[in-house]
PDB file of N, CA and C in Angstrom:
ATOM      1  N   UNK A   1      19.509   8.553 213.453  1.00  0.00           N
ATOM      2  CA  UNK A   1      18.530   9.236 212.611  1.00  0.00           C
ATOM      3  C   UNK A   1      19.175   9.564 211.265  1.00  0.00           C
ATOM      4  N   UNK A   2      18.598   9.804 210.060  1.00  0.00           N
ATOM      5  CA  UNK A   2      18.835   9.468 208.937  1.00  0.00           C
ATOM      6  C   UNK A   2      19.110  11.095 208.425  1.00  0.00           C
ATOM      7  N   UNK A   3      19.810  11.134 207.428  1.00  0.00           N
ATOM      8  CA  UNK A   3      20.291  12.974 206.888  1.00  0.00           C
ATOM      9  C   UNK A   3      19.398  13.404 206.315  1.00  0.00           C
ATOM     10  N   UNK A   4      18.505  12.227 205.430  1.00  0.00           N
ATOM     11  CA  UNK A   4      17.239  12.561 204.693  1.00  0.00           C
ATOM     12  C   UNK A   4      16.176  13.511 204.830  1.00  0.00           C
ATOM     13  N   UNK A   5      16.412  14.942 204.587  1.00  0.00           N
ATOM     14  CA  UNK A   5      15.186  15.704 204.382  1.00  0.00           C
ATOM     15  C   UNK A   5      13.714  15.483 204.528  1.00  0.00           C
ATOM     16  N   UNK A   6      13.354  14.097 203.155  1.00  0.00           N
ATOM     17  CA  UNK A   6      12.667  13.375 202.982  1.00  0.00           C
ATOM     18  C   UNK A   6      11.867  13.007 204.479  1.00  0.00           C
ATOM     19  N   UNK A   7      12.779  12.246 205.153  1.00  0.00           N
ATOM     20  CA  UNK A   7      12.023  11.788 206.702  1.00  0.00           C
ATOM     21  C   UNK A   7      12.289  12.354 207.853  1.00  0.00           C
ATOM     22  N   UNK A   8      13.114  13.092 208.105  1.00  0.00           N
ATOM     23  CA  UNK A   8      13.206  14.107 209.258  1.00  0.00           C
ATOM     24  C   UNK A   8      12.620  15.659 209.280  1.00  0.00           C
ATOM     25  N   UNK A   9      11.625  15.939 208.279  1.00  0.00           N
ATOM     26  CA  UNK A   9      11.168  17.365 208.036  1.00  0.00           C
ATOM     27  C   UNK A   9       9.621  16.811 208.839  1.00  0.00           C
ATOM     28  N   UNK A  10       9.194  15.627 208.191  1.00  0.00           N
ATOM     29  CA  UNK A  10       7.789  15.237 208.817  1.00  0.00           C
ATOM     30  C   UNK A  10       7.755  14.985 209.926  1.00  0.00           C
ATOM     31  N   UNK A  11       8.790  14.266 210.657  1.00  0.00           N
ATOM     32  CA  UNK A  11       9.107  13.478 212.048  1.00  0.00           C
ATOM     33  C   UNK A  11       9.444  15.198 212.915  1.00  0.00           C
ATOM     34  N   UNK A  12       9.969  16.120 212.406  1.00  0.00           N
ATOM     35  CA  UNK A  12       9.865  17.013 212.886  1.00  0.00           C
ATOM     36  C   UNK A  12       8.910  18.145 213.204  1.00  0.00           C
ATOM     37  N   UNK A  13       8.338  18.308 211.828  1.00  0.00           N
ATOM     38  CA  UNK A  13       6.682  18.830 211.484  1.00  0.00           C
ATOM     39  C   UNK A  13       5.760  18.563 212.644  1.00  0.00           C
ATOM     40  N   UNK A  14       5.868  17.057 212.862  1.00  0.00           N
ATOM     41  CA  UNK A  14       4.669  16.421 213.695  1.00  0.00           C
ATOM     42  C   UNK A  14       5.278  16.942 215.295  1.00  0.00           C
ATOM     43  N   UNK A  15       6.431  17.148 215.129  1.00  0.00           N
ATOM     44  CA  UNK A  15       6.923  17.410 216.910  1.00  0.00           C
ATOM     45  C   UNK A  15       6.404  18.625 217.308  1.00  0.00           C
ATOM     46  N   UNK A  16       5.800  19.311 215.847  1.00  0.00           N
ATOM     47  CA  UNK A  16       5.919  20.702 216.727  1.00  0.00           C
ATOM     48  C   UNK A  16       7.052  22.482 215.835  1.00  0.00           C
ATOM     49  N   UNK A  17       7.524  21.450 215.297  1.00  0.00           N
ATOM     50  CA  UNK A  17       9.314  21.987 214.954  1.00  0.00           C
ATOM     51  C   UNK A  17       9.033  21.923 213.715  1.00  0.00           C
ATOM     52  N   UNK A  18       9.966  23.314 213.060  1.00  0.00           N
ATOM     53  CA  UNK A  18      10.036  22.866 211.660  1.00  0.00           C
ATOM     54  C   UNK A  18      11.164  23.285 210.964  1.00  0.00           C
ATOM     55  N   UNK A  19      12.271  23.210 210.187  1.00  0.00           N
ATOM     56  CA  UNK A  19      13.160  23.843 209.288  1.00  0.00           C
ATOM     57  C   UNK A  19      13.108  24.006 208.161  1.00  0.00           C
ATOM     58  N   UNK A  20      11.772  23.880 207.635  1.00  0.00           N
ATOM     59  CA  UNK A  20      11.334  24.460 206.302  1.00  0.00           C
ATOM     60  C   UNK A  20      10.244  25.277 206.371  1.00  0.00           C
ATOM     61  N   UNK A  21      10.059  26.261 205.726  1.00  0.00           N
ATOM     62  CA  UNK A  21       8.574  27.047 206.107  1.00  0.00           C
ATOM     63  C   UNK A  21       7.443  26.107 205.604  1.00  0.00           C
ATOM     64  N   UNK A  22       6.146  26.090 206.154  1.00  0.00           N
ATOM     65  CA  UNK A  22       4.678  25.634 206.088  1.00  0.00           C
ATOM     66  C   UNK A  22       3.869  26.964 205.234  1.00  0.00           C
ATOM     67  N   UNK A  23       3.234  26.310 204.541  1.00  0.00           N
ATOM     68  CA  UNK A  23       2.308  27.137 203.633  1.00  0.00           C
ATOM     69  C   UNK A  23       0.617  27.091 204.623  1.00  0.00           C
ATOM     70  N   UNK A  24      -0.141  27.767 204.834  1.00  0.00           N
ATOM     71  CA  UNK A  24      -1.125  27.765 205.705  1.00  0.00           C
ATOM     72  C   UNK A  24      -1.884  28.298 204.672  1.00  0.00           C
ATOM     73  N   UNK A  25      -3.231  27.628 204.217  1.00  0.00           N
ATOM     74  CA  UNK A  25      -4.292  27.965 203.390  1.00  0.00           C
ATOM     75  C   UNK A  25      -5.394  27.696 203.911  1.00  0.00           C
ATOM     76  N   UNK A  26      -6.745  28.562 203.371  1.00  0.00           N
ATOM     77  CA  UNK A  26      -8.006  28.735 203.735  1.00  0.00           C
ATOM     78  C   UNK A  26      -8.231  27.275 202.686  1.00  0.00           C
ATOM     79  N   UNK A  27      -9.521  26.550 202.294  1.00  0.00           N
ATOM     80  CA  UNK A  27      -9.942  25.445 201.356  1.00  0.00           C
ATOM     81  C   UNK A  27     -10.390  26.383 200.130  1.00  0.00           C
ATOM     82  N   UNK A  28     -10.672  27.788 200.644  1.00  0.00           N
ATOM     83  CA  UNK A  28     -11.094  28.305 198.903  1.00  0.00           C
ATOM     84  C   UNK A  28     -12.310  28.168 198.844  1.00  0.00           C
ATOM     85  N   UNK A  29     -13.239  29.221 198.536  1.00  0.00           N
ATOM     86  CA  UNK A  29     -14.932  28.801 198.690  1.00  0.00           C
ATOM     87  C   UNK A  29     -15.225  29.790 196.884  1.00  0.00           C
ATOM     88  N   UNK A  30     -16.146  29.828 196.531  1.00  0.00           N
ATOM     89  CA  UNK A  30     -16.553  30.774 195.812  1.00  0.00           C
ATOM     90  C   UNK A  30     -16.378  31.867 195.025  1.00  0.00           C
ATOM     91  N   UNK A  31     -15.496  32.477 196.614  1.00  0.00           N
ATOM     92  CA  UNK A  31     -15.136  34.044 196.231  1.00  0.00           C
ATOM     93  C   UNK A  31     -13.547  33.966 195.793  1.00  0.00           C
ATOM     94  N   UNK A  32     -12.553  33.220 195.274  1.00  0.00           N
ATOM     95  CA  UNK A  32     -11.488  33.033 195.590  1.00  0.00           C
ATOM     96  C   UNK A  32     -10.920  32.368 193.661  1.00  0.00           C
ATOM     97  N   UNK A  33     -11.649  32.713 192.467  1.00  0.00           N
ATOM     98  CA  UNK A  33     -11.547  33.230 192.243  1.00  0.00           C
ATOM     99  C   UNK A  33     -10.980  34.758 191.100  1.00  0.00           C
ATOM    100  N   UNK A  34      -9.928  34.758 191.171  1.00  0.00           N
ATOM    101  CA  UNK A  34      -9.550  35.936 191.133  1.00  0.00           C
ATOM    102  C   UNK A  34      -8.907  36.643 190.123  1.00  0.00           C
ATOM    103  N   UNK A  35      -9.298  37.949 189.296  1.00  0.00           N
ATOM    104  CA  UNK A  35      -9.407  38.382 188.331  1.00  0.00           C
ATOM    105  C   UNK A  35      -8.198  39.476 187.903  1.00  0.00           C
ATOM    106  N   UNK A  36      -6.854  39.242 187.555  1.00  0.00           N
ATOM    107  CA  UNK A  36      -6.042  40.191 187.715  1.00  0.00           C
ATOM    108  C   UNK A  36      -6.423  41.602 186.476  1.00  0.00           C
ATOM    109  N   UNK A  37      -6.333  42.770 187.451  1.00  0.00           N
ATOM    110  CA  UNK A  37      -6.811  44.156 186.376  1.00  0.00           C
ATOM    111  C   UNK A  37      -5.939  44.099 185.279  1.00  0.00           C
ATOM    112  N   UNK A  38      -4.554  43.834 185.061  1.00  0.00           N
ATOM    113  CA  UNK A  38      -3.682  44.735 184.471  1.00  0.00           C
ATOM    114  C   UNK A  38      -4.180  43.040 182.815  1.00  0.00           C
ATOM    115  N   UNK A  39      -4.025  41.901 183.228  1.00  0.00           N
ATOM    116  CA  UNK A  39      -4.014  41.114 182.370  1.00  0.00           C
ATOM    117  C   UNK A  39      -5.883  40.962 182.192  1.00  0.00           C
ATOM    118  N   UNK A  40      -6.533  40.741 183.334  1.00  0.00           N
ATOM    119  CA  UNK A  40      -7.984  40.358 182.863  1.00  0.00           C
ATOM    120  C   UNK A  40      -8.357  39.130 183.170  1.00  0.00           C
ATOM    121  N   UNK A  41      -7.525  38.098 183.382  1.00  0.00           N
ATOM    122  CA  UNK A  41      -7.490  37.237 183.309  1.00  0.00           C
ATOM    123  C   UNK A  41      -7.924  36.255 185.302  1.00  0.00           C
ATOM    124  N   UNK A  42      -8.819  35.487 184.884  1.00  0.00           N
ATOM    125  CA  UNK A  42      -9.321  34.841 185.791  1.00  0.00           C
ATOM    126  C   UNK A  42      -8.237  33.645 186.685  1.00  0.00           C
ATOM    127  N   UNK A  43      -8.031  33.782 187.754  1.00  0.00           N
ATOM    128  CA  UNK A  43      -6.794  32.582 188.266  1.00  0.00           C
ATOM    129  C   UNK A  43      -7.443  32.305 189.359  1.00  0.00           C
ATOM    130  N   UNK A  44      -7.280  30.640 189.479  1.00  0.00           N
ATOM    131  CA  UNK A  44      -8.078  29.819 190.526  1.00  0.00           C
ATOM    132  C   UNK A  44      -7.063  29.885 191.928  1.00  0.00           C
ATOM    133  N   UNK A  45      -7.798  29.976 193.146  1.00  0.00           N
ATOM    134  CA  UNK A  45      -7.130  30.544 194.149  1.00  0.00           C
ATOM    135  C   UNK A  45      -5.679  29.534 194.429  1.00  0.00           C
ATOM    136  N   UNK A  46      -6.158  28.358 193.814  1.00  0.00           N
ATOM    137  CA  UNK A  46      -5.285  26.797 193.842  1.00  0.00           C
ATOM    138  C   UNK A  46      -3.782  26.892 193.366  1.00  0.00           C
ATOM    139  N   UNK A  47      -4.142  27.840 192.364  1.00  0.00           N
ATOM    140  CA  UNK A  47      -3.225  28.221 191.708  1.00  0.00           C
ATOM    141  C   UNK A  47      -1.781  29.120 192.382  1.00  0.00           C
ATOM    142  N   UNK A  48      -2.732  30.180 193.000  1.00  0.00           N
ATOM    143  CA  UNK A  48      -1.650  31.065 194.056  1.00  0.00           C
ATOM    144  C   UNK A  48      -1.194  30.382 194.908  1.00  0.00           C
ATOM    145  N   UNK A  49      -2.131  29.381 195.657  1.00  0.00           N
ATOM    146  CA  UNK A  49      -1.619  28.198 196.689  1.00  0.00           C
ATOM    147  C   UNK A  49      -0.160  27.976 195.963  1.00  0.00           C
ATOM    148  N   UNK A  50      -0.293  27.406 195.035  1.00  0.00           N
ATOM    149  CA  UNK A  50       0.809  26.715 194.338  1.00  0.00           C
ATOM    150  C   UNK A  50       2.017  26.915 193.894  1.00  0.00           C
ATOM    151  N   UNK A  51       1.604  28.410 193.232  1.00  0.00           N
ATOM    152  CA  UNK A  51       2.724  28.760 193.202  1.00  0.00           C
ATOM    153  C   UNK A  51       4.044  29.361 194.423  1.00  0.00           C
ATOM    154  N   UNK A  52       3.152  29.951 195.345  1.00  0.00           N
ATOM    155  CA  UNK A  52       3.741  30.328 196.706  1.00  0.00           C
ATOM    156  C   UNK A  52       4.448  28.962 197.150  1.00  0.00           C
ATOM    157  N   UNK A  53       3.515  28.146 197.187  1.00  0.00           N
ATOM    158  CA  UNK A  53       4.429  26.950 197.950  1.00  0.00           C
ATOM    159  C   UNK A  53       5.444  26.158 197.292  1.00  0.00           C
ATOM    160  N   UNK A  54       5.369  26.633 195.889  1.00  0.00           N
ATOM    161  CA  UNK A  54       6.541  26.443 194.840  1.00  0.00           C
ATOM    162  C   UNK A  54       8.109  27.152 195.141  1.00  0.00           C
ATOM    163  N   UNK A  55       7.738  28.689 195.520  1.00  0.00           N
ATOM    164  CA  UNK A  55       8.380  29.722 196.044  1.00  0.00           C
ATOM    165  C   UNK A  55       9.095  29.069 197.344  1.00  0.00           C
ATOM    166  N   UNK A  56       8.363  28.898 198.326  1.00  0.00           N
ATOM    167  CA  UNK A  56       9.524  28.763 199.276  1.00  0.00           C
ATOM    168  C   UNK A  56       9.828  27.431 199.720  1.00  0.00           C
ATOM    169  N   UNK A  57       9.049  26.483 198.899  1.00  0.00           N
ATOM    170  CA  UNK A  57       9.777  24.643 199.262  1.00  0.00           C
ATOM    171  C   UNK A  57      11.231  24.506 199.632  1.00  0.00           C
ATOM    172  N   UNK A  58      11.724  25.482 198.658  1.00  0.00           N
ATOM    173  CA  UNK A  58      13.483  24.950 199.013  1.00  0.00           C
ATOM    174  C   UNK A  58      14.389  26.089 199.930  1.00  0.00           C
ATOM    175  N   UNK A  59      13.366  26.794 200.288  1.00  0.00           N
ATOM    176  CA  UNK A  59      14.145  27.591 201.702  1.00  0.00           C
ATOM    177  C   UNK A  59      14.047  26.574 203.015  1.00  0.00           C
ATOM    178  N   UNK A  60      15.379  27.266 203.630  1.00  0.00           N
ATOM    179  CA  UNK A  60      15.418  26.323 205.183  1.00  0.00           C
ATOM    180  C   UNK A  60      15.508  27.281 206.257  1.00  0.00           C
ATOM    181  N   UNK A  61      14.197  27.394 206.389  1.00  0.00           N
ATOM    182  CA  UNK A  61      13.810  28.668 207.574  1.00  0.00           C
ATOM    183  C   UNK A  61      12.142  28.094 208.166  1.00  0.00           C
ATOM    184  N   UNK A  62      12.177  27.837 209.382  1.00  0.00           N
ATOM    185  CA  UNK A  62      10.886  28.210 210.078  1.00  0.00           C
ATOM    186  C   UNK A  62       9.969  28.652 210.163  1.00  0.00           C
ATOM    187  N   UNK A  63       9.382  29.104 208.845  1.00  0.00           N
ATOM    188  CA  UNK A  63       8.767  30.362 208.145  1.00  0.00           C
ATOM    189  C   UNK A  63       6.964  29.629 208.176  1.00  0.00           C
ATOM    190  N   UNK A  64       6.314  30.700 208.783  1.00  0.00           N
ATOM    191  CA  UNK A  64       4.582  29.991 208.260  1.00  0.00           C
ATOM    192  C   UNK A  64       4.278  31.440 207.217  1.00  0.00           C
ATOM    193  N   UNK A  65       3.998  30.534 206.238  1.00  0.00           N
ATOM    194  CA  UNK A  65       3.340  31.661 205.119  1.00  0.00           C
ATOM    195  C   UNK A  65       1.841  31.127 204.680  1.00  0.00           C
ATOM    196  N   UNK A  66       1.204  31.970 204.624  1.00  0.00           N
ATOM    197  CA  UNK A  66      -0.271  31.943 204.474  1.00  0.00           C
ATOM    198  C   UNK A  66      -0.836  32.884 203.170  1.00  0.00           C
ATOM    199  N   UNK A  67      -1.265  32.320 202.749  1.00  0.00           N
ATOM    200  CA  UNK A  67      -2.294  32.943 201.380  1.00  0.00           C
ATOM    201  C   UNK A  67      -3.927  32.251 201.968  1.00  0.00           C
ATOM    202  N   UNK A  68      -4.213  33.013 201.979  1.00  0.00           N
ATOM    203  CA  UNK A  68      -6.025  33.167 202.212  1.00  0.00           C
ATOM    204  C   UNK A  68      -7.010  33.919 201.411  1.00  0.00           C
ATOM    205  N   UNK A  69      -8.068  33.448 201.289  1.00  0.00           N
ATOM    206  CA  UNK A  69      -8.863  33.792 199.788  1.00  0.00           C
ATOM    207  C   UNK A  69      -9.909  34.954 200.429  1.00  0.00           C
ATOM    208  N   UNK A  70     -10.061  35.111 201.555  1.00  0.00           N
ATOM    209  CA  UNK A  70     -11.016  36.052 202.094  1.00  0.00           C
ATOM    210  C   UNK A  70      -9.925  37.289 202.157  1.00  0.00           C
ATOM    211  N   UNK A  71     -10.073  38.091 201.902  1.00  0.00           N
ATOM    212  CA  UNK A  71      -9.389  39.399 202.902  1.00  0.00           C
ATOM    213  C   UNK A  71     -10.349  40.062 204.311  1.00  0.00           C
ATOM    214  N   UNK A  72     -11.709  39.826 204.055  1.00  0.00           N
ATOM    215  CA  UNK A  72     -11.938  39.963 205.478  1.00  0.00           C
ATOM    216  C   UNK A  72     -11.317  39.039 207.083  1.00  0.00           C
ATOM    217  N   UNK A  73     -11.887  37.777 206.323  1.00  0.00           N
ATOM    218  CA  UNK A  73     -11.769  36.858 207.831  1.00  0.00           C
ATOM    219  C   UNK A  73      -9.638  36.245 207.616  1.00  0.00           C
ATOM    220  N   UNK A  74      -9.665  36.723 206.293  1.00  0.00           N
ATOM    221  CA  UNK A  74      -8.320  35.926 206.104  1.00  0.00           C
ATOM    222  C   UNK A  74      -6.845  36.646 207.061  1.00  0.00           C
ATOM    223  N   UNK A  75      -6.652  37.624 207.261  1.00  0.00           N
ATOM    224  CA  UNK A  75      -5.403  37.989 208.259  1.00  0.00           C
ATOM    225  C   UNK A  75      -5.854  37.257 210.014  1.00  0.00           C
ATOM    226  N   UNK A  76      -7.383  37.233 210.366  1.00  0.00           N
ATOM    227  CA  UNK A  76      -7.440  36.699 211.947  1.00  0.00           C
ATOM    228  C   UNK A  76      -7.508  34.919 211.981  1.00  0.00           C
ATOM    229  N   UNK A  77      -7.691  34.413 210.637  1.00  0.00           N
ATOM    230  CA  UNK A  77      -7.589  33.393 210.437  1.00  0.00           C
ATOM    231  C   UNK A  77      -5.818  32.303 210.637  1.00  0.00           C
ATOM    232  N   UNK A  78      -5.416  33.778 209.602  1.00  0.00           N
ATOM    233  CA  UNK A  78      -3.738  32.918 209.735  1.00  0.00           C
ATOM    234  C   UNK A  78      -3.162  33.983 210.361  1.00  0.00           C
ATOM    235  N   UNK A  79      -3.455  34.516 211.891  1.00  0.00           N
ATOM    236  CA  UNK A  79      -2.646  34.887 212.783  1.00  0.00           C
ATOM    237  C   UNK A  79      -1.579  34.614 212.807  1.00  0.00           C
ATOM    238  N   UNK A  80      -1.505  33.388 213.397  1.00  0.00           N
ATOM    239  CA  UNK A  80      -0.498  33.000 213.506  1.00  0.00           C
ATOM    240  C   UNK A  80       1.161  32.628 212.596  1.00  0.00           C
ATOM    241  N   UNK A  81       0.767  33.191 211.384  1.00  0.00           N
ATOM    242  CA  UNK A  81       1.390  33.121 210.199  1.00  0.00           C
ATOM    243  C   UNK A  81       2.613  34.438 210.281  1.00  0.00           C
ATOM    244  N   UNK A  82       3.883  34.358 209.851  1.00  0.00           N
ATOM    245  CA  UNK A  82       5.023  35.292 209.728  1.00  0.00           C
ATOM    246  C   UNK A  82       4.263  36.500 208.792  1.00  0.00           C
ATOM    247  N   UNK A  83       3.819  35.717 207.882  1.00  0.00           N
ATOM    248  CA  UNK A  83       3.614  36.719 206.759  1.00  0.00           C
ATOM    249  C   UNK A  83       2.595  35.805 205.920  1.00  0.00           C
ATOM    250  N   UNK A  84       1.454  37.070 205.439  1.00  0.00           N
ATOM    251  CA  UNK A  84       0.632  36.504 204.415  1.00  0.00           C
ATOM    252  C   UNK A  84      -0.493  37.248 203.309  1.00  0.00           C
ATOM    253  N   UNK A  85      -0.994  36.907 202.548  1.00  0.00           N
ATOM    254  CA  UNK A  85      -1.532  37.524 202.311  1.00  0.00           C
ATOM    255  C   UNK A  85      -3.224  37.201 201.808  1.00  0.00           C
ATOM    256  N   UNK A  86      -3.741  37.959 201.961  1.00  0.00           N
ATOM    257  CA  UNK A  86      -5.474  38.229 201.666  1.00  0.00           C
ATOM    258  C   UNK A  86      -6.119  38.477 200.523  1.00  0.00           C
ATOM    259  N   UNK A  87      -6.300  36.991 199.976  1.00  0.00           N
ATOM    260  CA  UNK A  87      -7.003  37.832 198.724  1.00  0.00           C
ATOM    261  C   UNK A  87      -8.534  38.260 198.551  1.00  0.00           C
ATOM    262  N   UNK A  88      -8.585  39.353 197.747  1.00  0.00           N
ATOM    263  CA  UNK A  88     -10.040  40.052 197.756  1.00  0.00           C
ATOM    264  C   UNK A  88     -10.491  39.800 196.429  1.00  0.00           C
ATOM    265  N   UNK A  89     -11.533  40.788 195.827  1.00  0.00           N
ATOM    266  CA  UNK A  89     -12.081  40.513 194.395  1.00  0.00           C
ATOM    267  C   UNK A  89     -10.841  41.033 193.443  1.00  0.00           C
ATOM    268  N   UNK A  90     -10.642  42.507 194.241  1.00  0.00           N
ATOM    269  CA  UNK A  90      -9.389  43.019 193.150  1.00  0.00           C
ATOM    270  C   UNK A  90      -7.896  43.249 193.933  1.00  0.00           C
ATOM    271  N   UNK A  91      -8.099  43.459 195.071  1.00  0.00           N
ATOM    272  CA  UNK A  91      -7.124  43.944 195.395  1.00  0.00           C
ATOM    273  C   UNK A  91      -6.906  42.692 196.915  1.00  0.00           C
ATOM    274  N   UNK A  92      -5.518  42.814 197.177  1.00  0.00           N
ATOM    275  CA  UNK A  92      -4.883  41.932 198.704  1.00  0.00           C
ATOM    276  C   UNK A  92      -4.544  42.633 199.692  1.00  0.00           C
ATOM    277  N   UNK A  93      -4.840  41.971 200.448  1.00  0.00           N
ATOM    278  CA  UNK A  93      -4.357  42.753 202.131  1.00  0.00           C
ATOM    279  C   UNK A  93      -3.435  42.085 202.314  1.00  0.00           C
ATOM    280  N   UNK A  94      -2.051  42.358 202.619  1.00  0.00           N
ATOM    281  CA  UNK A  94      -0.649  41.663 203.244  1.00  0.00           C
ATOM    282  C   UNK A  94      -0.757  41.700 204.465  1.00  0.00           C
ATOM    283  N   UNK A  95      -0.188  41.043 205.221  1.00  0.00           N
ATOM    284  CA  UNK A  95       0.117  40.670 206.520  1.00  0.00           C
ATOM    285  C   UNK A  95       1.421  40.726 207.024  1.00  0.00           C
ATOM    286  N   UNK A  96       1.772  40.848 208.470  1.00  0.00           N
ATOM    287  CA  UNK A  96       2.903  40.079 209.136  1.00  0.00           C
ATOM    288  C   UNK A  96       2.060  39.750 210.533  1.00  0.00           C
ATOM    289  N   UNK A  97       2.507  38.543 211.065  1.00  0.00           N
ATOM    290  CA  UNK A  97       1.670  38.359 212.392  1.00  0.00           C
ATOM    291  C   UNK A  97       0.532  38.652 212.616  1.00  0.00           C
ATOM    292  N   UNK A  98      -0.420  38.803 211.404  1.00  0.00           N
ATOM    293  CA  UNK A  98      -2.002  39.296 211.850  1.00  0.00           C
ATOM    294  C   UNK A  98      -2.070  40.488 211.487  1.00  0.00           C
ATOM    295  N   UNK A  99      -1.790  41.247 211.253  1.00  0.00           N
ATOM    296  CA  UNK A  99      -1.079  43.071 211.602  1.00  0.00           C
ATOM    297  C   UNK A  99      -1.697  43.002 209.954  1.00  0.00           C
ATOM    298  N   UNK A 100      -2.349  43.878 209.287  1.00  0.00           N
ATOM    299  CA  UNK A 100      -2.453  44.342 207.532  1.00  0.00           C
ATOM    300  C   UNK A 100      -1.524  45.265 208.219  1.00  0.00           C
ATOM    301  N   UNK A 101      -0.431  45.266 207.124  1.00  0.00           N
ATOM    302  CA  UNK A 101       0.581  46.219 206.504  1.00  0.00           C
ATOM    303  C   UNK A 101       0.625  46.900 205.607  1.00  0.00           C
ATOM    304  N   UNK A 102      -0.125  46.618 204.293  1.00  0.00           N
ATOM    305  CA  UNK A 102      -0.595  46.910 203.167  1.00  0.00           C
ATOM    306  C   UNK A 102      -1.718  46.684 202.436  1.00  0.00           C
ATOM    307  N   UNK A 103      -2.469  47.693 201.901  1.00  0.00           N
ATOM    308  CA  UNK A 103      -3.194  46.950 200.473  1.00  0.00           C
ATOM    309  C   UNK A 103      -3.089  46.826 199.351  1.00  0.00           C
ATOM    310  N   UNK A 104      -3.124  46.190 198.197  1.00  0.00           N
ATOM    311  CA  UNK A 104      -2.791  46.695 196.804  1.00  0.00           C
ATOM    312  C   UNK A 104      -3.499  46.005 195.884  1.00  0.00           C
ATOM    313  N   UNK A 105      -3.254  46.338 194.512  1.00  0.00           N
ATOM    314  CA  UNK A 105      -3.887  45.832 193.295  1.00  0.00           C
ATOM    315  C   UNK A 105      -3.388  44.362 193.372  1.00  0.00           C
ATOM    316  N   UNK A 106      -4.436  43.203 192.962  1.00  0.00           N
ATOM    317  CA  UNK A 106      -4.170  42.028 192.887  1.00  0.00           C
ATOM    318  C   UNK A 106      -2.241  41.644 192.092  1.00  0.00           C
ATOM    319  N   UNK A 107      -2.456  42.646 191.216  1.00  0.00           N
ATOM    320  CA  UNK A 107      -1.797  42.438 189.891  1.00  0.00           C
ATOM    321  C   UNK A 107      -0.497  42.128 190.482  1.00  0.00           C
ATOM    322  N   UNK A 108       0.286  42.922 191.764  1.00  0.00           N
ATOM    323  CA  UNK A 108       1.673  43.072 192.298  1.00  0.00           C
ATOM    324  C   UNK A 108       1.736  42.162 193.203  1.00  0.00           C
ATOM    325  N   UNK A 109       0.332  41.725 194.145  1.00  0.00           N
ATOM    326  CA  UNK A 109       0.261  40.903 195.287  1.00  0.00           C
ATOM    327  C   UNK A 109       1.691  40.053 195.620  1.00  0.00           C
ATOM    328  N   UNK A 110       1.425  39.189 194.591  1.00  0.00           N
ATOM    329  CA  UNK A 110       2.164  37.922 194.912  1.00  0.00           C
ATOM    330  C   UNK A 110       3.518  38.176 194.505  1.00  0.00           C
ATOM    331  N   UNK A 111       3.828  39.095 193.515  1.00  0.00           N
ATOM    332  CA  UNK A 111       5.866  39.265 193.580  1.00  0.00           C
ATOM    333  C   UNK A 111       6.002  39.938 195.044  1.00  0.00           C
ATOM    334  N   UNK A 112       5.134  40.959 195.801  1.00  0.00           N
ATOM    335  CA  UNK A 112       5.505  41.509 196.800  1.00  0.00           C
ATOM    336  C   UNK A 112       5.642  40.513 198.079  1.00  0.00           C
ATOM    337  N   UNK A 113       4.522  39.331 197.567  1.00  0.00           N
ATOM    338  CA  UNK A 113       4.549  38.459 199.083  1.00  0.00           C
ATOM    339  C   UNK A 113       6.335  37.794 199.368  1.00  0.00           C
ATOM    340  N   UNK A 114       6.715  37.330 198.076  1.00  0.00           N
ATOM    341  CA  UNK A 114       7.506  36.062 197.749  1.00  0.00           C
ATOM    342  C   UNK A 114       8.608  37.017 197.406  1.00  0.00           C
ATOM    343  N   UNK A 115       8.805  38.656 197.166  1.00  0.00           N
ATOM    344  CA  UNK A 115      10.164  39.239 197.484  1.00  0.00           C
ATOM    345  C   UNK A 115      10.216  39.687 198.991  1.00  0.00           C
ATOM    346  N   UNK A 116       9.461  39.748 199.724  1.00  0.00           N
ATOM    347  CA  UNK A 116       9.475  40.346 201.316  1.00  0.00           C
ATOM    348  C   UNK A 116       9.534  38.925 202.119  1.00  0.00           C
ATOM    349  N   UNK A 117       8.957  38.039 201.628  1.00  0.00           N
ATOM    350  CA  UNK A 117       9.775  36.477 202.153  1.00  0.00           C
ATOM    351  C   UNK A 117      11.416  36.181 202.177  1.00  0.00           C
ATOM    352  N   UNK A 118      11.856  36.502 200.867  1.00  0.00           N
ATOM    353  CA  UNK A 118      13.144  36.415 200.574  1.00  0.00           C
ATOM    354  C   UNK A 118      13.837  37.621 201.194  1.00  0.00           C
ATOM    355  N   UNK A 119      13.559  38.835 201.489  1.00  0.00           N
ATOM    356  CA  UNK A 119      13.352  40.073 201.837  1.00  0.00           C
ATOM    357  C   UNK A 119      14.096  39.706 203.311  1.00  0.00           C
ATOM    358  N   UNK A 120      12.908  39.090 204.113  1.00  0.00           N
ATOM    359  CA  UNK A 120      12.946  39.333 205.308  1.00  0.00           C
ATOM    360  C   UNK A 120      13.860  37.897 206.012  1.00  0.00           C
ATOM    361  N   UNK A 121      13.388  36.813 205.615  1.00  0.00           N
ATOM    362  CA  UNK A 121      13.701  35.824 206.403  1.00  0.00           C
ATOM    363  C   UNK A 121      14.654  35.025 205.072  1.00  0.00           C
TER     364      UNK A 121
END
């Protein structure tokens, strides 16, 4: 088997197994979105996708992280997720394992998700 990252992360992915964390996302409907208070400014939920999964591509940990655009249905959705978070109109619900841990202003959401990632695992 080959040292390549490249082909043993997928061949592993598919087993079941993983040594890089997985990003777990809702498709994004409508409500998603989202308007930060402190700037004003409108950001497409695609966007948070992106950058999160920018965030932890080059960690090598087992990690499922989830960003979801509902905060209602979004923590029973990505249960199964280490850690994640919920976005609402203004404000996010954080997660660990399903569990809300927190709520807060959109504005902090995402440094809090992606320092308690680095934080924890």
């Amino acid at each position: 088997m080959t040292e390549c990252p490249f082909t043993t992360n997928p061949v592993i992915k598919y087993l079941g197994r993983s040594i890089t964390p997985t990003l777990i996302s809702c498709p994004g409907c409508g409500r998603t979105h989202l308007r930060d208070e402190k700037t004003g400014e409108l950001t497409p939920f695609y966007e948070w996708c992106s950058r999160v999964d920018e965030a932890i591509k080059n960690l090598r940990r087992p990690l499922k992280v989830a960003v979801m655009g509902c905060e209602v249905n979004g923590p029973g959705e990505a249960s199964d997720a280490d850690i994640g978070i919920a976005l609402g109109k203004d404000r996010a619900a954080l997660f660990k394992h399903g569990k809300v841990i927190r709520t807060m202003p959109l504005s902090g959401a995402l440094d809090w998700l992606l320092e308690e990632v680095e934080r924890t695992w």
